[in-house]
Protein backbone atom coordinates (compact mmCIF):
# COMPACT_ATOMS: atom_id res chain seq x y z
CA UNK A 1 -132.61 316.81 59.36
CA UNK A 2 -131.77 318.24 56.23
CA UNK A 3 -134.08 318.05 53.17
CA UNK A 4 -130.59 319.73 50.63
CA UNK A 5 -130.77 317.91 47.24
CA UNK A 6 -127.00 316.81 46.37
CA UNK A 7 -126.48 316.69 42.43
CA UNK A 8 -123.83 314.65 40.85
CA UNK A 9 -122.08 316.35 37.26
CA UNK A 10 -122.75 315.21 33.68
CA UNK A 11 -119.49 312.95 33.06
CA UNK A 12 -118.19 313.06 29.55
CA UNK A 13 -116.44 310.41 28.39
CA UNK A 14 -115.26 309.01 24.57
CA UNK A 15 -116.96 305.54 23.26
CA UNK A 16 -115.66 304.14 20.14
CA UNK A 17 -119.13 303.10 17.89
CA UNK A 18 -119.24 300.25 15.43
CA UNK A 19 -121.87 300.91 12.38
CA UNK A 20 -121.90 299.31 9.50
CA UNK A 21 -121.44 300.95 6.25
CA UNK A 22 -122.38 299.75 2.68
CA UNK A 23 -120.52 300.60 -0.44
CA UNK A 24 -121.58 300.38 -3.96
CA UNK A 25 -119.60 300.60 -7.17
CA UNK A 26 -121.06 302.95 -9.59
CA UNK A 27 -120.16 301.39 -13.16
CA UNK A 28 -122.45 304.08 -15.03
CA UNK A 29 -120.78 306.83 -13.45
CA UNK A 30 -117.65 305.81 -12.11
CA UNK A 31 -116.56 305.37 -8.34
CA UNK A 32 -118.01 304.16 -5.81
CA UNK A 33 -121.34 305.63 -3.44
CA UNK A 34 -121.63 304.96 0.53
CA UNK A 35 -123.82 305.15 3.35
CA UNK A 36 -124.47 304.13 6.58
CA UNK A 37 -127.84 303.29 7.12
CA UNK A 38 -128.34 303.55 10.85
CA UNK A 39 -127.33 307.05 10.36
CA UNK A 40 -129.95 309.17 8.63
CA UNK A 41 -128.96 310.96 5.81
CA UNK A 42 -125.60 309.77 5.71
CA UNK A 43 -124.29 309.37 1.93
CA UNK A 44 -121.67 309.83 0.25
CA UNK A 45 -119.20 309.40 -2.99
CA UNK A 46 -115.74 308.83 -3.70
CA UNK A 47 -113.58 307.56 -7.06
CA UNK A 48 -111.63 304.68 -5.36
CA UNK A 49 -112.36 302.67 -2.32
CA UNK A 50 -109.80 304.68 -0.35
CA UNK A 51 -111.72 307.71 -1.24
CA UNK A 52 -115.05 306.69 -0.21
CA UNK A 53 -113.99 304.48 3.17
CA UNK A 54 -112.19 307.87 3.82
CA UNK A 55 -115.06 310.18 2.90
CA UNK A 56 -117.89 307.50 4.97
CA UNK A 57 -115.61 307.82 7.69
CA UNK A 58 -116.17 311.86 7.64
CA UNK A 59 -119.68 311.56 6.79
CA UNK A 60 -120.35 309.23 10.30
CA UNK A 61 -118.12 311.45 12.95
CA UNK A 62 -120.12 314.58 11.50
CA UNK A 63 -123.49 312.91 11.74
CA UNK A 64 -123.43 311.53 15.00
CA UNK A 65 -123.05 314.32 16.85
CA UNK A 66 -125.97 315.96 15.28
CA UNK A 67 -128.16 312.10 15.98
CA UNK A 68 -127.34 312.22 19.87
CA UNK A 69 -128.63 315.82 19.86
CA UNK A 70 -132.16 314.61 18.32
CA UNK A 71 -132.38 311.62 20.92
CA UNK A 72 -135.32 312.47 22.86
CA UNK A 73 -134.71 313.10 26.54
CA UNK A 74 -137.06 310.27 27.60
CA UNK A 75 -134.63 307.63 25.44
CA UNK A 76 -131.27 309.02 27.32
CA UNK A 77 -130.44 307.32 30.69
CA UNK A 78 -131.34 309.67 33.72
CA UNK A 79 -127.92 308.87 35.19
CA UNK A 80 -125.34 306.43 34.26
CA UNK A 81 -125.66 302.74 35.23
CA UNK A 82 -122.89 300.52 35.96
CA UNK A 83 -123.87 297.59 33.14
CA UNK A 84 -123.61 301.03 29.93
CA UNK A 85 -119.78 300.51 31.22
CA UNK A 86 -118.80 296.89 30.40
C-alpha cells in the first residue's frame, strides 16, 4: 500500500464583491469626499459625484488586493468547500 500524498492546485477564480461606500459633500471646500469603510484606508475625493463614484471605484479594486494579502493564513479556508460556491 502506498503512503504518496496526492495534492490538488490552488484554483483561481473572479468573485464580484459588494461594499458599501459613503459619500459626503464638502460645502467648505467644494466636491465631494468617499470611503469605504470595510476597507482600511480607503478615501478619497472628487468635484462631482461622477468623479468621486469613479475615483471610490479605483480606490476599492486597488485596496483589495493588498486586504486579501494581510488575511492571516489561519482566517483563509484550507481548501475550498462546496457552500463558498452558492
Amino acid at each position: 500500500m502506498s503512503n504518496a500524498v496526492t495534492t490538488t492546485p490552488p484554483v483561481a477564480t473572479d468573485i464580484a464583491v459588494v461594499l458599501t461606500g459613503i459619500i459626503r459633500a464638502e460645502p467648505d471646500v467644494g466636491g465631494y469626499s468617499a470611503s469605504i469603510p470595510a476597507l482600511p484606508g480607503c478615501h478619497t475625493q472628487g468635484e462631482t459625484l461622477e468623479e468621486v463614484r469613479a475615483n471610490l471605484r479605483e480606490a476599492a479594486e486597488d485596496g483589495l488586493p493588498s486586504l486579501m494579502m494581510t488575511v492571516s493564513p489561519a482566517k483563509q479556508p484550507k481548501e475550498p468547500r462546496e457552500d463558498y460556491f452558492r
